[in-house]
N, C-alpha and C. Protein backbone atom coordinates (compact mmCIF):
# COMPACT_ATOMS: atom_id res chain seq x y z
N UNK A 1 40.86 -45.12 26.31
CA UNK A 1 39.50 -45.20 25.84
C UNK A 1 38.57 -45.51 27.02
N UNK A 2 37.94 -44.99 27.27
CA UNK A 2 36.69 -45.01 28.39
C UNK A 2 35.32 -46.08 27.72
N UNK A 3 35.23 -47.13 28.25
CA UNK A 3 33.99 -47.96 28.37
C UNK A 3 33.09 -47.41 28.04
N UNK A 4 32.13 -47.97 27.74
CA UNK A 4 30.41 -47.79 27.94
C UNK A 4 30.13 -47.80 29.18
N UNK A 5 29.95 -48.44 29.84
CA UNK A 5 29.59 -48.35 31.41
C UNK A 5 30.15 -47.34 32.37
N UNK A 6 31.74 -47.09 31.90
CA UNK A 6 32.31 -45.82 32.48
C UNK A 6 31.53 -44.42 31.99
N UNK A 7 31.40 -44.40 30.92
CA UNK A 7 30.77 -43.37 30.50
C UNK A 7 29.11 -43.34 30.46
N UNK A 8 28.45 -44.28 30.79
CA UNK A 8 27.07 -44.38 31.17
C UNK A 8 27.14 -43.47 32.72
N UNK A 9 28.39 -44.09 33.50
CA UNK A 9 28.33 -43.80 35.02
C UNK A 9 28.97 -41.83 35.34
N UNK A 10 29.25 -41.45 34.11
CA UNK A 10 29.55 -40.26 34.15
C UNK A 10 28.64 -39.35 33.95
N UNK A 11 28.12 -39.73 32.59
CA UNK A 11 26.85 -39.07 31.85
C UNK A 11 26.01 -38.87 33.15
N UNK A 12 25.28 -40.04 33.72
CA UNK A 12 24.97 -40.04 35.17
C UNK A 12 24.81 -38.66 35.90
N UNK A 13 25.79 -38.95 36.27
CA UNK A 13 27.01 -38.06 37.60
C UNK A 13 26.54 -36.46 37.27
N UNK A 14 26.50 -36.49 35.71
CA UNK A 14 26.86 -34.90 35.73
C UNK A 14 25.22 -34.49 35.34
N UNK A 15 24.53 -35.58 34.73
CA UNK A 15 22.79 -35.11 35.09
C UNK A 15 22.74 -35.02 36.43
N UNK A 16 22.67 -35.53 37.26
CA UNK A 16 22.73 -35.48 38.68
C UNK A 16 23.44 -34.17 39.23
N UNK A 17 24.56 -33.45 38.62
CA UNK A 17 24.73 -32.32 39.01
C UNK A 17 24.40 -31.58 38.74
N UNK A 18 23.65 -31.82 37.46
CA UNK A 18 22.84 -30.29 36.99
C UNK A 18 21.50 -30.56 36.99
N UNK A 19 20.53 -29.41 38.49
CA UNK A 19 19.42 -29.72 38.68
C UNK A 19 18.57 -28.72 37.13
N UNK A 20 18.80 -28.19 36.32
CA UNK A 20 18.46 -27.36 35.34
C UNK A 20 18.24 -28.47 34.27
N UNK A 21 18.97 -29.95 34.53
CA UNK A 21 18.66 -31.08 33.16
C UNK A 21 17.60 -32.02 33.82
N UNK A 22 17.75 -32.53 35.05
CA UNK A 22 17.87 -33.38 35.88
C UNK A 22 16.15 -33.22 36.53
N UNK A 23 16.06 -32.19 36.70
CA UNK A 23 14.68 -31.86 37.59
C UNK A 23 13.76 -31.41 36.46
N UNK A 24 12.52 -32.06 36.68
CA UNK A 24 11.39 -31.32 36.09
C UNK A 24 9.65 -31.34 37.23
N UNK A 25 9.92 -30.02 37.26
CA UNK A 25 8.85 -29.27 38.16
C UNK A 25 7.36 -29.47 37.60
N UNK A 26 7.19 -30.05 37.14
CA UNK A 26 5.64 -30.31 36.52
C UNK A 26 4.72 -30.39 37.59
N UNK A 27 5.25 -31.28 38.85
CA UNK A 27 4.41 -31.58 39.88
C UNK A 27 4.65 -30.66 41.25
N UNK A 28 4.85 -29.64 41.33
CA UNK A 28 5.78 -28.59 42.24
C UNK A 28 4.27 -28.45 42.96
N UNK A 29 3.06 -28.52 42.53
CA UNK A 29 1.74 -27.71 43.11
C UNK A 29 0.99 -28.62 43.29
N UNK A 30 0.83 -30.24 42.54
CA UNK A 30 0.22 -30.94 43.06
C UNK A 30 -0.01 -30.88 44.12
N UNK A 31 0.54 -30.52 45.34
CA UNK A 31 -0.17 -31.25 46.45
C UNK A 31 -1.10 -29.48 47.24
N UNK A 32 -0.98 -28.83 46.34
CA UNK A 32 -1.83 -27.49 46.79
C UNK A 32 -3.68 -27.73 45.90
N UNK A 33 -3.49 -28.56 45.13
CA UNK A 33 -4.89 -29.15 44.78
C UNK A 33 -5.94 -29.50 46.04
N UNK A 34 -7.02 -28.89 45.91
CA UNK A 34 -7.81 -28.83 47.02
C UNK A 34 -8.48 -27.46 47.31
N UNK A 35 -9.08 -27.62 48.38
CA UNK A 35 -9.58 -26.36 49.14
C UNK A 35 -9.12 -26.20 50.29
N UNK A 36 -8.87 -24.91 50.81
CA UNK A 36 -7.96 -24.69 51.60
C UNK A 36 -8.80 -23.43 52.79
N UNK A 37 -8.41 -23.09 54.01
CA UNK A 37 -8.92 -22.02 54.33
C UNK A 37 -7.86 -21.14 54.67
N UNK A 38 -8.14 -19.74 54.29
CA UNK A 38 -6.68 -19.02 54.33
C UNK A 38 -7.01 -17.87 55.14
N UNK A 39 -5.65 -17.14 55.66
CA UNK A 39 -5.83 -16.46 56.84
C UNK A 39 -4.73 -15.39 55.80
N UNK A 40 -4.78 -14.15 55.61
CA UNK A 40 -4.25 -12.67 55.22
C UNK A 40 -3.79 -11.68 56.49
N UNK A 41 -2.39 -11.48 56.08
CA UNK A 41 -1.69 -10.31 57.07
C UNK A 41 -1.66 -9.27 55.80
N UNK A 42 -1.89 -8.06 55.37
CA UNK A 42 -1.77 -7.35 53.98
C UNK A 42 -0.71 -5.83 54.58
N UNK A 43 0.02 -5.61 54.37
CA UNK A 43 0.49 -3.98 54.09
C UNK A 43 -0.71 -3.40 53.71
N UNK A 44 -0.73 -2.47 53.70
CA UNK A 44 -2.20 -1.81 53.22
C UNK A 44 -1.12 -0.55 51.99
N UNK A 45 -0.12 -0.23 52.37
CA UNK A 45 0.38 1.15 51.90
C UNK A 45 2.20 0.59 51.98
N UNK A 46 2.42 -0.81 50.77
CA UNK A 46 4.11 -1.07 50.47
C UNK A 46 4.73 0.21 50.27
N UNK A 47 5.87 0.20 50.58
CA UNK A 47 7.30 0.68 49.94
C UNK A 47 6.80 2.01 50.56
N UNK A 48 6.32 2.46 51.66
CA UNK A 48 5.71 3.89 52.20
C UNK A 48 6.66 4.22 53.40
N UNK A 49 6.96 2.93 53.97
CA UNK A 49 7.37 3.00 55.50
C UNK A 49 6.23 3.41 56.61
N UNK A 50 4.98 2.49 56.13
CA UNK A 50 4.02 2.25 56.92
C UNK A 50 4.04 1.23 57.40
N UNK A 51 3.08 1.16 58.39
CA UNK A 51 2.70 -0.09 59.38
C UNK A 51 1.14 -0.75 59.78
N UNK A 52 0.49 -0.26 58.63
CA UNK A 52 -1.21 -0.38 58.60
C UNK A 52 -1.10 -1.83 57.77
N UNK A 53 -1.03 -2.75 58.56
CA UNK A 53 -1.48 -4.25 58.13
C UNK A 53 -2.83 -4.29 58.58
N UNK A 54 -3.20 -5.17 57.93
CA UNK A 54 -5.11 -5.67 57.85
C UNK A 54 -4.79 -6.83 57.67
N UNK A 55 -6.18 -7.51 57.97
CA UNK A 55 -6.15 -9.04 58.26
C UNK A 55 -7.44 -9.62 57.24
N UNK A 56 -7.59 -10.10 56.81
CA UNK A 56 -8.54 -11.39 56.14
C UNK A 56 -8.69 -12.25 56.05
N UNK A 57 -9.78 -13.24 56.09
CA UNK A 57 -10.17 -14.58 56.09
C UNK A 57 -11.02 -15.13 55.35
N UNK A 58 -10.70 -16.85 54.72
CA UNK A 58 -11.45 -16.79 53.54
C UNK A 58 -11.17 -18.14 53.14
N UNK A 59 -11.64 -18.40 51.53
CA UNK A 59 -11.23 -19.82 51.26
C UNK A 59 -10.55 -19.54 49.75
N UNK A 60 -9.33 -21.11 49.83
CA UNK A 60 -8.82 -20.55 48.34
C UNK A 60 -8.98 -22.16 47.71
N UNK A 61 -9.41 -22.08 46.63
CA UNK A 61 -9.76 -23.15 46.06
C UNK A 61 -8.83 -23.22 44.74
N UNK A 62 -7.99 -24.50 44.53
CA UNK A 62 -6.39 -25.03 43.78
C UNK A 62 -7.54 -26.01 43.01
N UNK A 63 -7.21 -26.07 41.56
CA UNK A 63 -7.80 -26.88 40.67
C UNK A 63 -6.65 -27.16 39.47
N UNK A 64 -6.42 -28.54 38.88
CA UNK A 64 -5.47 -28.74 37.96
C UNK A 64 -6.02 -28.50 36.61
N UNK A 65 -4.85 -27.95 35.84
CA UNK A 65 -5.41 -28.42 34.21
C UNK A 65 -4.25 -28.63 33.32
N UNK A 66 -4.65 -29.14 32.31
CA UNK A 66 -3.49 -29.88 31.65
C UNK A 66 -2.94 -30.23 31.79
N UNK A 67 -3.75 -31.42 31.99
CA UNK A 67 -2.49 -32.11 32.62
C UNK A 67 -1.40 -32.33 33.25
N UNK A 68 -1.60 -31.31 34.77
CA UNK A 68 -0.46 -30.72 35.27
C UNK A 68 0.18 -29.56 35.13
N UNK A 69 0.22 -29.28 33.76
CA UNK A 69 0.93 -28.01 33.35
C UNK A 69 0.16 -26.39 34.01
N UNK A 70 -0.46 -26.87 34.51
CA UNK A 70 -1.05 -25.88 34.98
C UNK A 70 -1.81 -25.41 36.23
N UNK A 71 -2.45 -24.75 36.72
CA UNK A 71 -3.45 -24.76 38.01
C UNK A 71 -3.93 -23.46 38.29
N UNK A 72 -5.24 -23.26 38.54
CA UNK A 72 -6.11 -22.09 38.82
C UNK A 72 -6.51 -22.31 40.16
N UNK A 73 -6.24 -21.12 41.04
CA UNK A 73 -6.04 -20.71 42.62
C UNK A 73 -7.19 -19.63 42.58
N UNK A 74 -8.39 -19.68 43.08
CA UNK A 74 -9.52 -18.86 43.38
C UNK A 74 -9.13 -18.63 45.08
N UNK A 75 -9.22 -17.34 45.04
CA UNK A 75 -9.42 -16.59 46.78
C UNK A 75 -10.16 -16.22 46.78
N UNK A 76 -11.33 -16.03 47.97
CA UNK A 76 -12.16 -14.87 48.12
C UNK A 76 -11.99 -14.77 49.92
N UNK A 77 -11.86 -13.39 50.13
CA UNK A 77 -11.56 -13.12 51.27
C UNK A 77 -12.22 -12.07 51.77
N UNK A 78 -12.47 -12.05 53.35
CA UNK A 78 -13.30 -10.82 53.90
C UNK A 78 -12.40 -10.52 55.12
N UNK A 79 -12.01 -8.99 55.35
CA UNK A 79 -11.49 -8.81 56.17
C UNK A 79 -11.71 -7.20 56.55
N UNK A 80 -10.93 -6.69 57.62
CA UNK A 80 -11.13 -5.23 57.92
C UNK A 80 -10.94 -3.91 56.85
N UNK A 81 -10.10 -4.39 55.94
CA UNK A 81 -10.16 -2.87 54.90
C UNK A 81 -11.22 -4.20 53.36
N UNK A 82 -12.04 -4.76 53.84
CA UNK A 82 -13.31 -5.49 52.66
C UNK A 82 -12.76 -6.33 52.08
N UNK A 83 -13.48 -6.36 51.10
CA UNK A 83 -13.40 -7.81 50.38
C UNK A 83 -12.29 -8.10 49.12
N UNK A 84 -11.60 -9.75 49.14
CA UNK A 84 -10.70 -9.61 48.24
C UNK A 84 -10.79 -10.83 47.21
N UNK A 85 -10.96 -10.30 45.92
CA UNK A 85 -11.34 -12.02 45.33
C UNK A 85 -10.21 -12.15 44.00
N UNK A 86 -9.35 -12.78 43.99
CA UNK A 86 -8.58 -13.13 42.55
C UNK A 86 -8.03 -14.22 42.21
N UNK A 87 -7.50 -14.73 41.10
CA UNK A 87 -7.31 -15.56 40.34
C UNK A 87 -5.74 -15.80 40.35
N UNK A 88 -5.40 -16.90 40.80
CA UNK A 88 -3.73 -17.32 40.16
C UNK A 88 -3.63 -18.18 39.25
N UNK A 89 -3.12 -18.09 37.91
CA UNK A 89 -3.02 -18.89 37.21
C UNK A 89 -1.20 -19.30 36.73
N UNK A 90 -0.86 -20.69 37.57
CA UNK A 90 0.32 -20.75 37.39
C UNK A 90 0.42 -21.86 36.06
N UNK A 91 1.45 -21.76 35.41
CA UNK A 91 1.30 -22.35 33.87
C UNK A 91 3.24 -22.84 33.86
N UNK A 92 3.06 -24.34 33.55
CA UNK A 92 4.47 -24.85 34.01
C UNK A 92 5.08 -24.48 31.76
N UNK A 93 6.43 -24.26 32.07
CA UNK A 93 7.04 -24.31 30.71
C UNK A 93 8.18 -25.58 31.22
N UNK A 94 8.01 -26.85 30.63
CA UNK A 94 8.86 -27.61 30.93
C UNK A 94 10.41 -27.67 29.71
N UNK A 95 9.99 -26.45 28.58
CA UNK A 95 11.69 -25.76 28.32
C UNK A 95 12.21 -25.25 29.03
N UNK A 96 11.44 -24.71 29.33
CA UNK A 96 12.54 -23.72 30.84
C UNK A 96 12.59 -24.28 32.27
N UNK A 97 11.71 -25.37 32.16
CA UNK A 97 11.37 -25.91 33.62
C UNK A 97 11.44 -24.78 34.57
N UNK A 98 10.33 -23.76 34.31
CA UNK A 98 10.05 -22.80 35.79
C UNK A 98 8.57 -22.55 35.31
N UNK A 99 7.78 -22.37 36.10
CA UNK A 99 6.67 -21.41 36.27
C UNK A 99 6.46 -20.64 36.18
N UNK A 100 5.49 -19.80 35.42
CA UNK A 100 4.80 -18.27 35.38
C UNK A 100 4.07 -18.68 36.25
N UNK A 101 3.51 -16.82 37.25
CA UNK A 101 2.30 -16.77 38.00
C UNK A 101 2.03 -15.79 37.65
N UNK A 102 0.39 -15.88 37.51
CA UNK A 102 -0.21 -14.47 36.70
C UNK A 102 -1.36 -14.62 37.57
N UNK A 103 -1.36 -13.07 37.96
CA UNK A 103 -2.85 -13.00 39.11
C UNK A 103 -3.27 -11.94 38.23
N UNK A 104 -4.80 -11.96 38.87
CA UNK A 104 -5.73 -11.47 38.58
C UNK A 104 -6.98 -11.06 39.39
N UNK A 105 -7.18 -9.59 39.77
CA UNK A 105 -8.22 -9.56 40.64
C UNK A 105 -9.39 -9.09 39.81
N UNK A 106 -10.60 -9.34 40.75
CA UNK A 106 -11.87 -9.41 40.12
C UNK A 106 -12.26 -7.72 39.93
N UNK A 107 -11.52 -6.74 40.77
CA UNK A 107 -11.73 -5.36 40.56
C UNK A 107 -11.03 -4.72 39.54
N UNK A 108 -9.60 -5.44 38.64
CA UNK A 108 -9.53 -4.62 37.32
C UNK A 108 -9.40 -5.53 36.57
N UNK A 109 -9.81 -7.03 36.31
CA UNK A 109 -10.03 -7.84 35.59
C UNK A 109 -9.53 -7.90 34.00
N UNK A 110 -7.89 -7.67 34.82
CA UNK A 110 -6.71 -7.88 33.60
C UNK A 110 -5.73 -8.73 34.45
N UNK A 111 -4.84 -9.46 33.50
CA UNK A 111 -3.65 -9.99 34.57
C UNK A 111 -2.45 -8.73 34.45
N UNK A 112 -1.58 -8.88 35.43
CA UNK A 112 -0.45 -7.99 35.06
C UNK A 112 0.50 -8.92 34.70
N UNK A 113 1.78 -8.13 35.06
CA UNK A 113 3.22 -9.03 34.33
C UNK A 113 3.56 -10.28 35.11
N UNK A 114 3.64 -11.19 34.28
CA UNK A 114 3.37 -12.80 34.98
C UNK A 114 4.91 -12.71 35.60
N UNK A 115 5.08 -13.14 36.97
CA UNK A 115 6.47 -13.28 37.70
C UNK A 115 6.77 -14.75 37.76
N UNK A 116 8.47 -15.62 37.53
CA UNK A 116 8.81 -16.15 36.82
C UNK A 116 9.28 -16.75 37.83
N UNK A 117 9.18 -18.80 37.94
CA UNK A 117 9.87 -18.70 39.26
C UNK A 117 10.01 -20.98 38.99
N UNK A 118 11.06 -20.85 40.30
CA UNK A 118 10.69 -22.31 40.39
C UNK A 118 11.49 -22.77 42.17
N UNK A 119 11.33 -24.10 42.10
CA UNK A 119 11.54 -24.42 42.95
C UNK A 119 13.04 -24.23 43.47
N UNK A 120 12.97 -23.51 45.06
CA UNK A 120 14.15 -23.11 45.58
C UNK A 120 14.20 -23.22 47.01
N UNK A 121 15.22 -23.64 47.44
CA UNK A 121 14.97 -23.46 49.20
C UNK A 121 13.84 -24.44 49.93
N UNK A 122 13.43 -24.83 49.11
CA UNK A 122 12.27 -26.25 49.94
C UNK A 122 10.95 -25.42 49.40
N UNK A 123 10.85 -24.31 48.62
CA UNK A 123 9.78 -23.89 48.70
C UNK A 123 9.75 -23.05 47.12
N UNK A 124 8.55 -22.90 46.17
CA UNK A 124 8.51 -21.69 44.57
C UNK A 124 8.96 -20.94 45.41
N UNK A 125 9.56 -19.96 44.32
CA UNK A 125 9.95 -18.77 44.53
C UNK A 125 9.88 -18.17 43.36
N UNK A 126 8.94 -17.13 43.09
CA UNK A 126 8.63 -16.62 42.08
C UNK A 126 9.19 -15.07 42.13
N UNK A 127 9.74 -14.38 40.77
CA UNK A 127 10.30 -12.75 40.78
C UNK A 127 9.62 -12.58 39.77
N UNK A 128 9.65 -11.13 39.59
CA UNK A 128 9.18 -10.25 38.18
C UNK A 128 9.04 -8.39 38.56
N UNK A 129 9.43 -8.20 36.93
CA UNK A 129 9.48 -6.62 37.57
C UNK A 129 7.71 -6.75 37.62
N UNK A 130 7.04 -5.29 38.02
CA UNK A 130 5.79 -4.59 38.45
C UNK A 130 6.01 -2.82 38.42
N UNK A 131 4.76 -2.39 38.76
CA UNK A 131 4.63 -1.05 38.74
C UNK A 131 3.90 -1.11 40.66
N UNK A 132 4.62 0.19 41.04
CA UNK A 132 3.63 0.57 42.36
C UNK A 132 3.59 2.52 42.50
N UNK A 133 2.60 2.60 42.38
CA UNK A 133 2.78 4.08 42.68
C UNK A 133 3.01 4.27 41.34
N UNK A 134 3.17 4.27 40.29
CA UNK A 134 3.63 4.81 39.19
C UNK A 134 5.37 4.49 39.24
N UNK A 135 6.10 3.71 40.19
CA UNK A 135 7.40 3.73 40.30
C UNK A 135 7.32 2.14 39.75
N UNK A 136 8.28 2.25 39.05
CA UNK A 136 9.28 0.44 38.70
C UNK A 136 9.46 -0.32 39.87
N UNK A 137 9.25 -1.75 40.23
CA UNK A 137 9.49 -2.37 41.54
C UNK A 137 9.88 -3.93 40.92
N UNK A 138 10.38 -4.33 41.68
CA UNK A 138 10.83 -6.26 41.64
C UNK A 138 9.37 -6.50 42.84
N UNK A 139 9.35 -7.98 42.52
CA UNK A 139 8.15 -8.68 42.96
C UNK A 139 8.58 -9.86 43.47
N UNK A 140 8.47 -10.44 44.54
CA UNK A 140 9.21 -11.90 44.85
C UNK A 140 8.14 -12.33 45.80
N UNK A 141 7.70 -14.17 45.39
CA UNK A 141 7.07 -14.09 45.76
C UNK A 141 7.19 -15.57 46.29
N UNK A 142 6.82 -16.07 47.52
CA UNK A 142 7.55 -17.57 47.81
C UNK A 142 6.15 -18.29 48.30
N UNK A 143 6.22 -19.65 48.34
CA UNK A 143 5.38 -20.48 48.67
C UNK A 143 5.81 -21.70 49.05
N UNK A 144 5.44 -21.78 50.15
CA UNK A 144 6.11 -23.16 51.11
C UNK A 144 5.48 -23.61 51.64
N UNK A 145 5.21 -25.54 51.48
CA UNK A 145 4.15 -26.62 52.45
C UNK A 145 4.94 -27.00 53.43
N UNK A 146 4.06 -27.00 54.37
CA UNK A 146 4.81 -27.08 55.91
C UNK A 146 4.56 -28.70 56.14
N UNK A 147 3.15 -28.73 55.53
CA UNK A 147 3.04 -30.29 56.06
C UNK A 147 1.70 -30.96 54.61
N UNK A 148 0.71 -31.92 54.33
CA UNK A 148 -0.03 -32.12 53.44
C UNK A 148 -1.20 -31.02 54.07
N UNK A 149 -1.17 -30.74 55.43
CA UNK A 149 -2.34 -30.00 55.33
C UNK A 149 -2.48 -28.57 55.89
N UNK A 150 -0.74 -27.80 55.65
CA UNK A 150 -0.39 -26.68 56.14
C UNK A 150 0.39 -26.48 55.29
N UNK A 151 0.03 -24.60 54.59
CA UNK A 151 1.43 -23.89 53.57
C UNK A 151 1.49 -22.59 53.68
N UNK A 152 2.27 -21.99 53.37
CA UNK A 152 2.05 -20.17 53.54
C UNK A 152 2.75 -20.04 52.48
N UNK A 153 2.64 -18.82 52.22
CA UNK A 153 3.14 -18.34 51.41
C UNK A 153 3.52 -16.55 51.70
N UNK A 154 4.22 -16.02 51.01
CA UNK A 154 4.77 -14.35 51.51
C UNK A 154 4.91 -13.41 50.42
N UNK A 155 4.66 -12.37 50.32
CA UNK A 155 5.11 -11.42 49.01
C UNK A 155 5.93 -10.27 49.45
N UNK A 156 6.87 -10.15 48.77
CA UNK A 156 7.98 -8.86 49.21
C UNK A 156 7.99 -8.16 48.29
N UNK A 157 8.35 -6.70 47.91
CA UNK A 157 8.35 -5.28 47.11
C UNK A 157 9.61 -5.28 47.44
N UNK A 158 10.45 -4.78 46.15
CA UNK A 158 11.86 -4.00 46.11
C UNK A 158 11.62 -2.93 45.43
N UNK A 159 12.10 -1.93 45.40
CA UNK A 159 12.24 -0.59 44.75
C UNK A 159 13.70 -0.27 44.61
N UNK A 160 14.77 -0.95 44.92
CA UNK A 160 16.23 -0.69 44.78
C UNK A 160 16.55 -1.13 43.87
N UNK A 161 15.87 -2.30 43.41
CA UNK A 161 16.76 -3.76 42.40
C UNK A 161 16.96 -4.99 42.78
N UNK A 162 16.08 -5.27 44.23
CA UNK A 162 16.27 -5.95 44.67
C UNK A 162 17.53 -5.90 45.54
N UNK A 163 18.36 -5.08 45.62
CA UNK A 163 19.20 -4.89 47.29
C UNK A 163 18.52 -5.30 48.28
N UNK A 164 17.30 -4.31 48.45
CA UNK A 164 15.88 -4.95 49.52
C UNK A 164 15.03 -5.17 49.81
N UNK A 165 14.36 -5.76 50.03
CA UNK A 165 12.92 -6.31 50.00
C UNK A 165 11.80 -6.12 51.52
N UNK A 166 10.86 -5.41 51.16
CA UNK A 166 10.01 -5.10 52.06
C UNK A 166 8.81 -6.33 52.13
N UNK A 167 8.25 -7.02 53.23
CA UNK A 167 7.64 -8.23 52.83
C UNK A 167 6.75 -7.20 53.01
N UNK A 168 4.95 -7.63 52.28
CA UNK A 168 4.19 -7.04 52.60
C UNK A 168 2.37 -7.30 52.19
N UNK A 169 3.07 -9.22 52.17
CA UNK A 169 1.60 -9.95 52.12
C UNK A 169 2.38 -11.16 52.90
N UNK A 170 1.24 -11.66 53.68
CA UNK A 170 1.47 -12.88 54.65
C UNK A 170 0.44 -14.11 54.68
N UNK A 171 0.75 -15.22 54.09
CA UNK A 171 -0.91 -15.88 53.64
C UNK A 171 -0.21 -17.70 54.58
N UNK A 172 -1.04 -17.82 54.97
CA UNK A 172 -1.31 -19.07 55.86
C UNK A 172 -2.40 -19.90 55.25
N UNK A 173 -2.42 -21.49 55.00
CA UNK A 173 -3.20 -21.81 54.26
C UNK A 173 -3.70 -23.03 55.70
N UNK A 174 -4.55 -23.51 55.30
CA UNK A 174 -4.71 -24.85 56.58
C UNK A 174 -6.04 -25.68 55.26
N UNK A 175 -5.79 -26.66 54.70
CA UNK A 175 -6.49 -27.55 53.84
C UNK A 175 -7.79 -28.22 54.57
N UNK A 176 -8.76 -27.53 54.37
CA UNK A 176 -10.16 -27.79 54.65
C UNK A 176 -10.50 -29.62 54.71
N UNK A 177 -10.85 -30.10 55.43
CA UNK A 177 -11.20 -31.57 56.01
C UNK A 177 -11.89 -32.18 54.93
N UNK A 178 -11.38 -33.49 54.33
CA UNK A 178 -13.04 -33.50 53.68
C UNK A 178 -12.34 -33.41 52.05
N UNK A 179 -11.41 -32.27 51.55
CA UNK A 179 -11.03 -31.81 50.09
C UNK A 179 -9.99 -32.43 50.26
N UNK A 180 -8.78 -33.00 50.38
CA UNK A 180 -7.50 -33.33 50.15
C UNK A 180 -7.74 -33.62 48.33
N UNK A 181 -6.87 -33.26 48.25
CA UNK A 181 -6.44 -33.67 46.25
C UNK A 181 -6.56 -35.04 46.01
C-alpha cells in the first residue's frame, strides 16, 4: 500500500513531467506589452526562388485584453516596396493551453486562417495551413525575446508539408524608451 505522502510525491513527479498539465501559457506575451520600434526584412515573391527582399521601418504597438487571454499587436510600417499596416490578434485557449494568431491587414480587412501555436524552444511557435498563389502552404511562425527590451520574430512558407521551409519575413523589435509594460 503506498502512503499519502508517497503518492502526493508521485502525483508531483508526473505533473512535472507533463508540460501539457503542468504549464499554462496565459502569460507567454506579457512582456511584448508596450511599444516597440520594428525593423522588416520581407521576401517580396515566397516559394518563387527569388531573392527581392525589401526592408521597412516602423512602430508596433502590444496592448492586453482579458485579462491576459489575449493581446492586439498594431504595425504600421514604411519601407521601399510602401506602406504596411496590420493587426495581430493572439487569443490564449487555456483548454488547449496554446494560442491562436490571427492577422489582419488594413488592405483586405478580413483575418485569414488563425495559425496555432505555443511555447517551444525558448520562444511561440506558431503553424497553420494558408493559401499562396492559389497553391495550399504550411505557415510557421516563431517569436523570440532576446532581452526585456529586444525580440524578433521570423515567418517561413512550406509548400511540401512542411519537409521545408523557406523563411521569408524577418522582424526585429527594440522597445521604445519611455513604454515598458
Amino acid at each position: 500500500m503506498v502512503s499519502r505522502k508517497r503518492f502526493a510525491l508521485l502525483a508531483l513527479a508526473l505533473l512535472a513531467a507533463s508540460p501539457a498539465l503542468a504549464r499554462d501559457g496565459l502569460h507567454d506575451f506579457d512582456s511584448e506589452v508596450g511599444t516597440w520600434t520594428i525593423h522588416t526584412k520581407r521576401l517580396m515573391h515566397p516559394l518563387a526562388h527569388a531573392n527581392d527582399w525589401v526592408t521597412y521601418d516602423g512602430t508596433k504597438t502590444v496592448i492586453p485584453a482579458w485579462g491576459g487571454r489575449a493581446n492586439i499587436a498594431e504595425v504600421r510600417e514604411d519601407g521601399a516596396a510602401g506602406h504596411l499596416n496590420f493587426v495581430a490578434i493572439r487569443l490564449y485557449d487555456p483548454t488547449a493551453q496554446q494560442w491562436s494568431l490571427n492577422f489582419m491587414s488594413a488592405g483586405n480587412a478580413t483575418f485569414g486562417i488563425p495559425l496555432r501555436g505555443e511555447l517551444r524552444n525558448g520562444g511561440i511557435e506558431f503553424i497553420g495551413p494558408d493559401t499562396q498563389n492559389g497553391r495550399s502552404i504550411l505557415v510557421r511562425f516563431t517569436s523570440k525575446e532576446e532581452n526585456a527590451d529586444r525580440a524578433s520574430s521570423e515567418q517561413y512558407f512550406s509548400d511540401d508539408g512542411g519537409k521545408t521551409w523557406e523563411l521569408n519575413w524577418i522582424n526585429t523589435y527594440t522597445r521604445t524608451k519611455g513604454h515598458a509594460q
